[in-house]
N, C-alpha and C. Protein backbone atom coordinates (compact mmCIF):
# COMPACT_ATOMS: atom_id res chain seq x y z
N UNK A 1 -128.15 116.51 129.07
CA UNK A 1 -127.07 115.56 129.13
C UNK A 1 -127.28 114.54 130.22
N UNK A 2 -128.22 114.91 131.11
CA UNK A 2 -128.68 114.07 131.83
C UNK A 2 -127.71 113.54 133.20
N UNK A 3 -126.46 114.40 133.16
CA UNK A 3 -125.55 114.74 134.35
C UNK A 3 -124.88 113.67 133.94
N UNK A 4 -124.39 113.14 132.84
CA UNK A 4 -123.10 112.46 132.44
C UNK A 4 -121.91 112.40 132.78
N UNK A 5 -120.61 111.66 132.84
CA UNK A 5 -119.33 112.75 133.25
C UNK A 5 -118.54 112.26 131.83
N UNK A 6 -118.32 113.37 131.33
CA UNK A 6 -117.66 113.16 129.74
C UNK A 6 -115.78 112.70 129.87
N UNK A 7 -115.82 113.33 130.86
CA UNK A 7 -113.89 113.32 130.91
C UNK A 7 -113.60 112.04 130.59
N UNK A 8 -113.62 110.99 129.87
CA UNK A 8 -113.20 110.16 129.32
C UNK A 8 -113.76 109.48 128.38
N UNK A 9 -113.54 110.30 127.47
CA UNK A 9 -114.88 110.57 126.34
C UNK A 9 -113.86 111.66 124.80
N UNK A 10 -114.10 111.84 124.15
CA UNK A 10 -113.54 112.49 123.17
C UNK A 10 -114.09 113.95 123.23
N UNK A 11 -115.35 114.20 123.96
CA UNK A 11 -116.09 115.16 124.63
C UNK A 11 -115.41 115.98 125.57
N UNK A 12 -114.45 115.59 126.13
CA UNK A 12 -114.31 115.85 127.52
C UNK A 12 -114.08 116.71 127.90
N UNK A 13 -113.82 117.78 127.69
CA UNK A 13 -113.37 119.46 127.49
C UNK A 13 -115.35 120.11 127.19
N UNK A 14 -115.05 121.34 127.55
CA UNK A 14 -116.58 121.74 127.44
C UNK A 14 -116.80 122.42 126.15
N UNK A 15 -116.00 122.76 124.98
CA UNK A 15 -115.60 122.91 123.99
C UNK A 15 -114.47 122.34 123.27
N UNK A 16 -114.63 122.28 121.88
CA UNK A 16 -113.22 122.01 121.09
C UNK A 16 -113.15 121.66 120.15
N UNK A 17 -112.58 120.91 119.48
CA UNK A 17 -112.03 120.69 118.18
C UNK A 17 -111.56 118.83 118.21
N UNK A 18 -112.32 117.82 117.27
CA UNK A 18 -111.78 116.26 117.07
C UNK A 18 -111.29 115.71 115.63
N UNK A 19 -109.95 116.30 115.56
CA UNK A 19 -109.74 115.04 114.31
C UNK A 19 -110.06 114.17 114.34
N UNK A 20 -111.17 113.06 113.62
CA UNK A 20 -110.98 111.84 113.67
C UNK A 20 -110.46 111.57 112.33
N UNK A 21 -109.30 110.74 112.22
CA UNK A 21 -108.64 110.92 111.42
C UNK A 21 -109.11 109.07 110.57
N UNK A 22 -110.13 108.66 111.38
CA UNK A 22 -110.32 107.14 110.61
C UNK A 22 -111.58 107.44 109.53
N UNK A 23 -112.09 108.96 109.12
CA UNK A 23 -112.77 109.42 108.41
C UNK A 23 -112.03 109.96 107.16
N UNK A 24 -110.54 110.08 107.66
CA UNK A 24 -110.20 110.30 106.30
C UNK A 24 -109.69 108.88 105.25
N UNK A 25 -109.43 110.04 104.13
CA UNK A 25 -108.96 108.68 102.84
C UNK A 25 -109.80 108.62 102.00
N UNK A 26 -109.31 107.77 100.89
CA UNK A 26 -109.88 107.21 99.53
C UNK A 26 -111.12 106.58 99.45
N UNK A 27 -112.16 107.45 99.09
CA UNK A 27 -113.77 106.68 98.95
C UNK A 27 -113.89 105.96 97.67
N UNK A 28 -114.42 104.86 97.62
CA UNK A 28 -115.21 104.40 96.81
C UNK A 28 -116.75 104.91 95.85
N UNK A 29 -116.27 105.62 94.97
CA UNK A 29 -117.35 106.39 94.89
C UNK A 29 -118.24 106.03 93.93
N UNK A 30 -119.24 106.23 93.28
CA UNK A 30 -120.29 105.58 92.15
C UNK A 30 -120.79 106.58 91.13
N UNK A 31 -120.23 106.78 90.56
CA UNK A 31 -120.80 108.07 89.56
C UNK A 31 -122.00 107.77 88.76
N UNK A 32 -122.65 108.89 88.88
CA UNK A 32 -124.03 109.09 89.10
C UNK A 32 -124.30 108.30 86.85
N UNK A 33 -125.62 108.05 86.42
CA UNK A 33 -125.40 107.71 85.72
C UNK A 33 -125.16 105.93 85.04
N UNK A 34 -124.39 105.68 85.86
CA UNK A 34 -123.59 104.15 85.26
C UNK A 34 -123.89 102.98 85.84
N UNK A 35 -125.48 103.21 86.23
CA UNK A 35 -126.25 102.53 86.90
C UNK A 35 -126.70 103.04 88.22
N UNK A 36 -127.12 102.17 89.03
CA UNK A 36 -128.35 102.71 89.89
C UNK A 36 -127.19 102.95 91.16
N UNK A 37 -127.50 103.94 91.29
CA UNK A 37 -126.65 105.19 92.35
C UNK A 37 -126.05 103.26 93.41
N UNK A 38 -124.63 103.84 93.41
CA UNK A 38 -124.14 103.38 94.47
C UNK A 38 -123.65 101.55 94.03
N UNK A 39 -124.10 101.96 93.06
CA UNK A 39 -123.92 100.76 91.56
C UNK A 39 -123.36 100.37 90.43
N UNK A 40 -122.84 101.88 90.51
CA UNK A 40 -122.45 102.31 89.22
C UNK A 40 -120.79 101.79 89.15
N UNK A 41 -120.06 103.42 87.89
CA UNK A 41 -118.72 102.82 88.04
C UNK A 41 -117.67 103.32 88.85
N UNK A 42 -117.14 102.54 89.41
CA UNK A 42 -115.97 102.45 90.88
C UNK A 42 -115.33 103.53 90.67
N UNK A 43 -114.81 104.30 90.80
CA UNK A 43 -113.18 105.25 91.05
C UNK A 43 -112.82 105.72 92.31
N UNK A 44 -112.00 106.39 92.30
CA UNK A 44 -110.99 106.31 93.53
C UNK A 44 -111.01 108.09 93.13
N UNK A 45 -112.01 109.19 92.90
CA UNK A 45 -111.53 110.15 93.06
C UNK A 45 -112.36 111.39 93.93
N UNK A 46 -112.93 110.60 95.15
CA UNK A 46 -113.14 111.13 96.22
C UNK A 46 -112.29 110.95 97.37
N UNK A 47 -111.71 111.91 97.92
CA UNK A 47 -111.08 111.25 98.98
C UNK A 47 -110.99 112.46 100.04
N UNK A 48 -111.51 112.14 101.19
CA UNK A 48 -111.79 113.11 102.43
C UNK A 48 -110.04 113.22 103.23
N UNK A 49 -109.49 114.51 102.91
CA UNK A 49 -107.98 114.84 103.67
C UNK A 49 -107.79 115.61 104.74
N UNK A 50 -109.21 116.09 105.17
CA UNK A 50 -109.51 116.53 107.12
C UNK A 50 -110.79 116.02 107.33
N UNK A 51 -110.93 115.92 108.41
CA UNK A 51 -112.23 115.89 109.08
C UNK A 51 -112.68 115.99 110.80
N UNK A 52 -112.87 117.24 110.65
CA UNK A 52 -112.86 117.77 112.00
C UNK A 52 -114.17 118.00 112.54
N UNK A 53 -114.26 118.00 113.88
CA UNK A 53 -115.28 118.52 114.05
C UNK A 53 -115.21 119.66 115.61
N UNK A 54 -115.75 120.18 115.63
CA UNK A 54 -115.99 121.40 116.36
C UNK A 54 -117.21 121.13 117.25
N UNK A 55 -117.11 121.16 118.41
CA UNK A 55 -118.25 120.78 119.27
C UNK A 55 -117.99 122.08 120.76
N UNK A 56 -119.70 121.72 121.24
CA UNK A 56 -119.68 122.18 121.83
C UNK A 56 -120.79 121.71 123.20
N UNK A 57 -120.37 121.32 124.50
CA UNK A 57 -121.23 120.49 125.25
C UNK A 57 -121.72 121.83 125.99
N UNK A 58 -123.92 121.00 125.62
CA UNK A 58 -124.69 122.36 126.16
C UNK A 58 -125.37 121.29 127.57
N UNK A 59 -125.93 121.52 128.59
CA UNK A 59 -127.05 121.32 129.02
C UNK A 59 -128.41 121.41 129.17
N UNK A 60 -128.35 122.44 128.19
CA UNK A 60 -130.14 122.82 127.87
C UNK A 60 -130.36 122.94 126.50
N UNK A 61 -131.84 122.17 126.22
CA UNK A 61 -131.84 122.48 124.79
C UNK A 61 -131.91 123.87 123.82
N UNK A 62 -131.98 124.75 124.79
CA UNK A 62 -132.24 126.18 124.46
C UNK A 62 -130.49 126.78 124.32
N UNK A 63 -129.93 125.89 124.51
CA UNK A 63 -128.28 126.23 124.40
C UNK A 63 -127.94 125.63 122.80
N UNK A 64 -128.53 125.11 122.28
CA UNK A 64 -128.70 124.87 120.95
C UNK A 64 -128.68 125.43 119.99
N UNK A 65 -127.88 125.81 118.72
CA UNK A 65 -128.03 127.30 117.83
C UNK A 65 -128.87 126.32 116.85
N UNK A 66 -129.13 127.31 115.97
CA UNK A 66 -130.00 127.13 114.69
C UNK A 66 -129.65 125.71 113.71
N UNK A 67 -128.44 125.95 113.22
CA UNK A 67 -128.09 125.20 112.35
C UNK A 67 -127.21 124.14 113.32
N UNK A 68 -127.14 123.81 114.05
CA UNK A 68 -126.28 122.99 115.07
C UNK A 68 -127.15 121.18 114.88
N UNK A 69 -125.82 120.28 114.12
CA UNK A 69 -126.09 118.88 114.31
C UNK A 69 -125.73 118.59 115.94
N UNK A 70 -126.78 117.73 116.46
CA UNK A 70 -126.84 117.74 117.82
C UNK A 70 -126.80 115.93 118.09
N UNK A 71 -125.80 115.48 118.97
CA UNK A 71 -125.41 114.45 119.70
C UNK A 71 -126.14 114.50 121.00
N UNK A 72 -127.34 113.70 121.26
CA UNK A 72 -127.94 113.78 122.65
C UNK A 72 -127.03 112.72 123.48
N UNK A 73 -126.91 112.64 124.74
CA UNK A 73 -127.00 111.36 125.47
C UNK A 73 -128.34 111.35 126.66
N UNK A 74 -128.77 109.87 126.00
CA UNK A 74 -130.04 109.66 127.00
C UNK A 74 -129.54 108.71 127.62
N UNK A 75 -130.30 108.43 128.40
CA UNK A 75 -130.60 106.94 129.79
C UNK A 75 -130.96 105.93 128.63
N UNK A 76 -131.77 106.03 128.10
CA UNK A 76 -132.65 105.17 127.44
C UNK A 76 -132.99 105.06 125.87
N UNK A 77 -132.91 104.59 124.83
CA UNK A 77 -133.48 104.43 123.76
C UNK A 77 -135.04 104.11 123.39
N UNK A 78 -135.74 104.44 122.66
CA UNK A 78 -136.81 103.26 122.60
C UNK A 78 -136.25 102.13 121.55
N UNK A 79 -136.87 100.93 121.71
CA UNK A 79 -136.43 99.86 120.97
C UNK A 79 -136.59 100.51 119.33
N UNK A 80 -135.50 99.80 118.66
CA UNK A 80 -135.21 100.41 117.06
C UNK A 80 -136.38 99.77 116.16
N UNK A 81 -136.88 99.96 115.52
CA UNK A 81 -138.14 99.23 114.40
C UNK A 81 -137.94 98.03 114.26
N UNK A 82 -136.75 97.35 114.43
CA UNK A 82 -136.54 95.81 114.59
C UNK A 82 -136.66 95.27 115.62
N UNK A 83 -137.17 96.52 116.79
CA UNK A 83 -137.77 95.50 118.31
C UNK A 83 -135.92 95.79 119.14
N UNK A 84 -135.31 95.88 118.94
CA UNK A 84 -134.20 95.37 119.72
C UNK A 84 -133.74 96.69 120.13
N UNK A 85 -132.82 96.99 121.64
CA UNK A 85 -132.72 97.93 121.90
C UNK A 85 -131.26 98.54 121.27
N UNK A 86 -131.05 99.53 121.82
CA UNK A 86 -129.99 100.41 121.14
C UNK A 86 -129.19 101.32 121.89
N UNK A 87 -128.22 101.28 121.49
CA UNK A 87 -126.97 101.97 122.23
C UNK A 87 -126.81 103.24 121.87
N UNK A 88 -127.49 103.48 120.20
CA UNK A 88 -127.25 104.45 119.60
C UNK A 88 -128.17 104.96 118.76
N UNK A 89 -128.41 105.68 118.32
CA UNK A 89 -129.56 105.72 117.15
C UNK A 89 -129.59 107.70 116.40
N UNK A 90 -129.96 107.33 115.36
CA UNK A 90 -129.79 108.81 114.32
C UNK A 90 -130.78 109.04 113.47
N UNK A 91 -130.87 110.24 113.60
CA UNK A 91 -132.42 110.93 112.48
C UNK A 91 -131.82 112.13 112.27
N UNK A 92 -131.22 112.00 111.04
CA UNK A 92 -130.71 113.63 109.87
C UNK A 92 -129.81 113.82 111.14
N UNK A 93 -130.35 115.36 111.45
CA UNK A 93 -129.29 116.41 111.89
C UNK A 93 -129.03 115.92 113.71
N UNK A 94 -129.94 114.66 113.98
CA UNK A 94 -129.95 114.68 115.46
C UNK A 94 -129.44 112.96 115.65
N UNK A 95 -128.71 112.95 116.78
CA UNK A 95 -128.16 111.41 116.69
C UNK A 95 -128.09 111.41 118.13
N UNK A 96 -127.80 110.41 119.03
CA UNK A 96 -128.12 110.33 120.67
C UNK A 96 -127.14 109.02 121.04
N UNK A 97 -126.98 109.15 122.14
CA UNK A 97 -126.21 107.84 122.43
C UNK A 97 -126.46 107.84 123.89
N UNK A 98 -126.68 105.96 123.92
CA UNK A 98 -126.92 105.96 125.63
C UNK A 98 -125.91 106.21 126.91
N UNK A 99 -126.34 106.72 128.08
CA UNK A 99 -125.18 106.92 128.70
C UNK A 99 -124.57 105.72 129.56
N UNK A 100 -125.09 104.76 129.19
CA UNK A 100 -124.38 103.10 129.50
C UNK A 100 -122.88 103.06 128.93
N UNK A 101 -123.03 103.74 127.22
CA UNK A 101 -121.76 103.69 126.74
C UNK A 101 -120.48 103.94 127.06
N UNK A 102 -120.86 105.07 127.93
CA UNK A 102 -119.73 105.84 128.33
C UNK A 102 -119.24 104.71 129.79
N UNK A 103 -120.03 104.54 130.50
CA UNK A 103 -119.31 102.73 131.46
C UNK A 103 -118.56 101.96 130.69
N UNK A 104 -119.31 101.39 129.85
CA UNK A 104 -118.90 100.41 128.66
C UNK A 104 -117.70 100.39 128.40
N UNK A 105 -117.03 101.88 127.67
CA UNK A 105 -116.29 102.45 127.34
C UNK A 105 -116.61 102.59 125.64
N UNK A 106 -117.61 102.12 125.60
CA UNK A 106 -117.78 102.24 123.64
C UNK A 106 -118.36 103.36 123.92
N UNK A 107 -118.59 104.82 124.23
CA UNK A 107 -119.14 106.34 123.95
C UNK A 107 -118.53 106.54 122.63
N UNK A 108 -117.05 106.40 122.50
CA UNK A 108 -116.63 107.38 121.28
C UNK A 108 -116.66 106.86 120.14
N UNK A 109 -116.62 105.02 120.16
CA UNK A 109 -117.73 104.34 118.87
C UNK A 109 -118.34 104.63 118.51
N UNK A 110 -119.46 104.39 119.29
CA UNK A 110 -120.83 104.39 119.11
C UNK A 110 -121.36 105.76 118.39
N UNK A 111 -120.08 107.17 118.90
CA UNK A 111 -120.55 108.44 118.57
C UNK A 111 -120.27 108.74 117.52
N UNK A 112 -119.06 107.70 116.87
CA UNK A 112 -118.49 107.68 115.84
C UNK A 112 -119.59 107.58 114.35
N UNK A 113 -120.19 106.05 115.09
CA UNK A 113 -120.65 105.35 114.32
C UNK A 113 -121.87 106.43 113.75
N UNK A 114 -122.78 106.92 115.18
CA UNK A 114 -123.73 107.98 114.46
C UNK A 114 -123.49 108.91 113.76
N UNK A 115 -122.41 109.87 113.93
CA UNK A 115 -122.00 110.57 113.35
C UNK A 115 -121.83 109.87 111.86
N UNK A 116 -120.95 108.94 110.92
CA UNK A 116 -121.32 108.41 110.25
C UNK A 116 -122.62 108.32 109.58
N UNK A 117 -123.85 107.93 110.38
CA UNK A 117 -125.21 108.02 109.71
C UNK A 117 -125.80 109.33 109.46
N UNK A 118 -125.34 110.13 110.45
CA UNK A 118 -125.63 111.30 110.11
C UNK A 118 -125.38 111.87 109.07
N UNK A 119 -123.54 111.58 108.31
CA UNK A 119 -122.76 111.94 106.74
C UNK A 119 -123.74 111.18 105.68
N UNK A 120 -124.60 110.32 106.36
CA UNK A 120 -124.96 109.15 105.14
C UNK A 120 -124.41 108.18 105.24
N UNK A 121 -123.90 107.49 105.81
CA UNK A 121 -123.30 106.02 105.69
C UNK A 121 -124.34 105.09 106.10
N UNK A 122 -124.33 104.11 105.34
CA UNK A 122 -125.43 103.28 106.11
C UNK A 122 -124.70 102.07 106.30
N UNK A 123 -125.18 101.16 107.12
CA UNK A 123 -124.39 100.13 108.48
C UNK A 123 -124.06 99.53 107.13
N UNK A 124 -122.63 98.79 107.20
CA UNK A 124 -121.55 97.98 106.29
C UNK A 124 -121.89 96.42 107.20
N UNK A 125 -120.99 95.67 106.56
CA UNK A 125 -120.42 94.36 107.13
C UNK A 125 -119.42 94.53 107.54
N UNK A 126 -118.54 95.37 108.05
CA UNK A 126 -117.67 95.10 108.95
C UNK A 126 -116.82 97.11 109.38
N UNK A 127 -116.31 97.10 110.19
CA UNK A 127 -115.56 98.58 110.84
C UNK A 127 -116.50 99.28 111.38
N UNK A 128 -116.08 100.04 111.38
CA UNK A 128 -117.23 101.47 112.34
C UNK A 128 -118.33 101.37 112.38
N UNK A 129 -119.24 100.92 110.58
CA UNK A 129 -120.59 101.52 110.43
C UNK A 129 -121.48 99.83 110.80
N UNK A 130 -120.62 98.87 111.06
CA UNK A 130 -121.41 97.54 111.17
C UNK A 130 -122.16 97.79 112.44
N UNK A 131 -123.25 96.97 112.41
CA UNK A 131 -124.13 97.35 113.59
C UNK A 131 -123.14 96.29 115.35
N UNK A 132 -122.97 97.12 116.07
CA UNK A 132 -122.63 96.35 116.83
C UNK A 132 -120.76 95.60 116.85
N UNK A 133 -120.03 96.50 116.00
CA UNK A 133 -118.87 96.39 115.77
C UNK A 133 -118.01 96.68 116.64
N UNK A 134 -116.69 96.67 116.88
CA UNK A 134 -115.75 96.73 117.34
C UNK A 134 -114.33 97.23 117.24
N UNK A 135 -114.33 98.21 115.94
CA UNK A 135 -113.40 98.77 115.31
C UNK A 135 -114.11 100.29 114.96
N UNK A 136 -112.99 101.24 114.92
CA UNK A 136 -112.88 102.27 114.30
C UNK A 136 -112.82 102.52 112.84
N UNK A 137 -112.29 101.41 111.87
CA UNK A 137 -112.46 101.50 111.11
C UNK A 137 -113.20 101.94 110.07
N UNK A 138 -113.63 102.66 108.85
CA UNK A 138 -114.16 103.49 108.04
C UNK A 138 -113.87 102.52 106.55
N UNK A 139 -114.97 102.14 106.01
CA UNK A 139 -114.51 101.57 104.71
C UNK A 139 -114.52 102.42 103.29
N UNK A 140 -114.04 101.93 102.61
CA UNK A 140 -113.78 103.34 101.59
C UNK A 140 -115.41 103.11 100.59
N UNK A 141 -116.09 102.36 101.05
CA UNK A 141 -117.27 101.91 100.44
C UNK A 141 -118.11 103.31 101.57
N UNK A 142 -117.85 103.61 102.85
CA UNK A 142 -118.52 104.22 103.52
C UNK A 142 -118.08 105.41 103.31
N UNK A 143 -116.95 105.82 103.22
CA UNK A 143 -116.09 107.18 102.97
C UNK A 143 -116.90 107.30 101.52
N UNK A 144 -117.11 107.27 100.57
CA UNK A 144 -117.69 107.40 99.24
C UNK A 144 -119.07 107.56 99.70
N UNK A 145 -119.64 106.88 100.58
CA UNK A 145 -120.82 107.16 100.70
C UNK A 145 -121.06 108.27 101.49
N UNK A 146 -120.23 108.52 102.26
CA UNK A 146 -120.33 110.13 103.01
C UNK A 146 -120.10 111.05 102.02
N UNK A 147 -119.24 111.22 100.96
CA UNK A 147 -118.37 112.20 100.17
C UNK A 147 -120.04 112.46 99.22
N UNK A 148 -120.56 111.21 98.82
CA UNK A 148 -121.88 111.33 97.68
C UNK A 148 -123.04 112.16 98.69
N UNK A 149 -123.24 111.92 100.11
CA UNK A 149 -124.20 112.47 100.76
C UNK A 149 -123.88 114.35 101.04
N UNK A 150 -122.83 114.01 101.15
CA UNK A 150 -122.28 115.55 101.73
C UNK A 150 -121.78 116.16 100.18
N UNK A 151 -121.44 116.02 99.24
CA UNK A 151 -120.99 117.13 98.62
C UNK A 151 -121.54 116.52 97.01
N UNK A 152 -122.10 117.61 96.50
CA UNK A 152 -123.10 117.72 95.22
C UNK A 152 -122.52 117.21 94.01
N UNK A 153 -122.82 116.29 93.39
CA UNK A 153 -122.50 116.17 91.93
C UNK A 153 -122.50 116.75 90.95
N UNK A 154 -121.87 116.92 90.28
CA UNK A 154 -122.09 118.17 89.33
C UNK A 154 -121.65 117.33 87.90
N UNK A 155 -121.44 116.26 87.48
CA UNK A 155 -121.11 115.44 86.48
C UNK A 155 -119.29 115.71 86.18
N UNK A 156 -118.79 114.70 85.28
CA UNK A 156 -117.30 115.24 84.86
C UNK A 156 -116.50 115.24 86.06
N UNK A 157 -116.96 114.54 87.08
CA UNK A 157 -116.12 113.55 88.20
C UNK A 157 -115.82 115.36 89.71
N UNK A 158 -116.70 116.59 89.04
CA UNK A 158 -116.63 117.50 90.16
C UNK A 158 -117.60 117.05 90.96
N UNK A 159 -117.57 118.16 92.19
CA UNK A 159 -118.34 118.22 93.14
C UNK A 159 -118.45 119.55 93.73
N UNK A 160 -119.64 119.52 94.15
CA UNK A 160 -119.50 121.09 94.79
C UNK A 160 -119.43 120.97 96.07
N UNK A 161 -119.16 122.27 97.17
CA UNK A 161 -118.13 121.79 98.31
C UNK A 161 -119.73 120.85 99.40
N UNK A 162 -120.40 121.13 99.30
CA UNK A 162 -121.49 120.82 99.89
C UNK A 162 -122.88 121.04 99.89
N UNK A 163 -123.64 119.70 100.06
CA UNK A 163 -125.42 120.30 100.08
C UNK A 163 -125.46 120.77 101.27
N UNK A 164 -127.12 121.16 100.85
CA UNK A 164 -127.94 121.76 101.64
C UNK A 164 -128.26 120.56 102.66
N UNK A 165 -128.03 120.07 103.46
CA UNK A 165 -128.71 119.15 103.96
C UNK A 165 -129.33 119.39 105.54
N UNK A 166 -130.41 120.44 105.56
CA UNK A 166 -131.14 120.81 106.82
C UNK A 166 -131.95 120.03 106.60
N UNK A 167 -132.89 119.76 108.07
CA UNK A 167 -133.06 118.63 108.39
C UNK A 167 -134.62 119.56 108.85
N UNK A 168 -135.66 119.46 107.57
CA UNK A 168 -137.04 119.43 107.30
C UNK A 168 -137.04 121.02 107.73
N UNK A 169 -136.39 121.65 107.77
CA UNK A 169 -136.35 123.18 107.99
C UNK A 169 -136.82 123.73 109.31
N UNK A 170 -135.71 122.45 109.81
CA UNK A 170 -135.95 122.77 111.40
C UNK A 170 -134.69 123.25 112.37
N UNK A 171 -135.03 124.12 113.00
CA UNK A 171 -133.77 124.68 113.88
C UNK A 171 -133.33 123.25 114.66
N UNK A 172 -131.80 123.52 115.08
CA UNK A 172 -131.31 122.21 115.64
C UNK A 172 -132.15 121.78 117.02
N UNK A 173 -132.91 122.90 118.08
CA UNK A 173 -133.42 122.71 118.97
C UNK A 173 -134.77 122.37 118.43
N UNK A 174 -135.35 122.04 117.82
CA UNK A 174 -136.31 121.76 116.96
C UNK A 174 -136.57 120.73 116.50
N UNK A 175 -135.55 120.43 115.84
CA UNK A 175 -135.15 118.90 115.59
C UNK A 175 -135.10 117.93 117.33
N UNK A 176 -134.08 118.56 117.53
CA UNK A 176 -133.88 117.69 118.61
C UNK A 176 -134.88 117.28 120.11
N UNK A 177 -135.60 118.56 120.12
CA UNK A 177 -137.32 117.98 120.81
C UNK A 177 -137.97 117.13 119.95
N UNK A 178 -137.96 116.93 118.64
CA UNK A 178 -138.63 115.89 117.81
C UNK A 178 -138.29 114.51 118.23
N UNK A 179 -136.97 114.14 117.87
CA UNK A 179 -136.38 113.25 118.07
C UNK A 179 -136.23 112.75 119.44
N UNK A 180 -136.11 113.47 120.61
CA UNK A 180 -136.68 113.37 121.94
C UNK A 180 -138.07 112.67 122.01
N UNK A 181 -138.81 113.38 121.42
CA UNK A 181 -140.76 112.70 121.43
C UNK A 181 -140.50 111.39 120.78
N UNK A 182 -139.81 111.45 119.57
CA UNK A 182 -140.31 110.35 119.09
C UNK A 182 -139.01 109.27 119.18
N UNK A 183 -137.73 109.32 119.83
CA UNK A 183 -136.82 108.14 120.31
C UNK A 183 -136.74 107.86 121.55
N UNK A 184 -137.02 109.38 122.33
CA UNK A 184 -136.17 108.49 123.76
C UNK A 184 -137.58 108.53 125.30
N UNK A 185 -138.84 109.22 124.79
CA UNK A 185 -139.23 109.54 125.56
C UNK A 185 -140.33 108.21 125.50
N UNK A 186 -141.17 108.01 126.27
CA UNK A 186 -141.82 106.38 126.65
C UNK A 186 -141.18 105.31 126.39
N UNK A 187 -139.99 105.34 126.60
CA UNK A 187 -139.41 103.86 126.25
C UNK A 187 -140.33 102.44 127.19
C-alpha cells in the first residue's frame, strides 16, 4: 500500500462492506444473436438491484487469498500504450490506483472507475467510465455492459448468476506480482 492514509477514502476502515449504489439500475443490454454483440437488439431487462462490495485492506502481497480481485495503490504508473500517464489503470482481476489520488481527492473515482473495467465496462463518452471524468455516474449502456461481462447468457432473455471469470488461472497474489512487473515497476 505503500503507507497510504485511507481515512478519507471509501477504504477507510481496515475491513468492510461499500454500497455503491451508482452501479445499480436498468442496463442497456444487446442480446446475443441480433447482430454483432453489443449491437444488437436494445431491452431494458437487465438491471443490477445491489452492488456491494466487501473489501479488505492488506499490506503484503502474501495477505492476498486465492480468488481475491485486488485494488493496488502505487506511487507511480507506467505510461498507458497511448504514451500518457495514468491515475489509474486495470488488467482482469487486478486494477491499481495512484496514491496522488487520494490528495486530489479523486481516490474513490478513479477506484470506481477501475472497478468498472474490471466488470467489463469499457471507457464511455461521458460519467464514471469516461477517461478522465468527473462524475459518478454509470450509464445504462455501461451497466448492460457489466451485467453481459459478469453473468452468462443462456438465450430467451435468462442469465445465469455468473461466469467464470479467473484471471489466466492465477491466484490473486499471482496476478497481482504480474501486473506489478508489468504496470508499475520501471516507470
Amino acid at each position: 500500500m505503500n503507507g497510504s492514509d485511507l481515512s478519507s477514502t471509501m477504504f477507510s476502515r481496515r475491513k468492510g462492506n461499500i454500497n455503491l449504489k451508482n452501479y445499480k439500475g436498468w442496463g442497456q443490454s444487446m442480446i446475443p444473436g441480433a447482430g454483432k454483440v453489443f449491437n444488437g437488439v436494445n431491452s431494458s431487462l437487465d438491471k443490477i438491484e445491489n452492488f456491494e462490495v466487501d473489501y479488505v485492506v492488506v499490506n503484503n502481497l502474501d495477505e492476498i487469498r486465492k480468488n481475491d480481485n485486488v485494488l493496488l495503490i502505487v506511487d507511480q504508473l507506467n505510461k498507458t500504450n497511448r504514451g500518457e500517464e495514468a491515475a489509474g489503470y486495470n488488467e482482469g482481476s487486478v486494477s491499481a490506483v495512484t496514491s496522488s489520488t487520494i490528495k486530489r481527492g479523486t481516490f474513490n473515482q478513479t477506484s470506481q472507475h477501475e472497478i468498472g473495467h474490471g466488470l467489463g465496462a469499457d471507457h464511455s463518452a461521458s460519467g464514471l467510465m469516461k477517461r478522465g471524468g468527473n462524475n459518478f455516474n454509470l450509464s445504462r449502456r455501461s451497466i448492460g455492459k457489466i451485467m453481459w461481462e459478469q453473468a452468462g447468457y443462456n438465450g430467451e432473455g435468462t442469465y445465469d448468476n455468473s461466469k467464470n471469470n479467473s484471471q489466466f488461472n492465477m491466484t490473486g497474489k499471482e496476478a497481482s506480482q504480474k501486473f506489478i512487473r508489468d504496470h508499475v515497476e520501471d516507470f
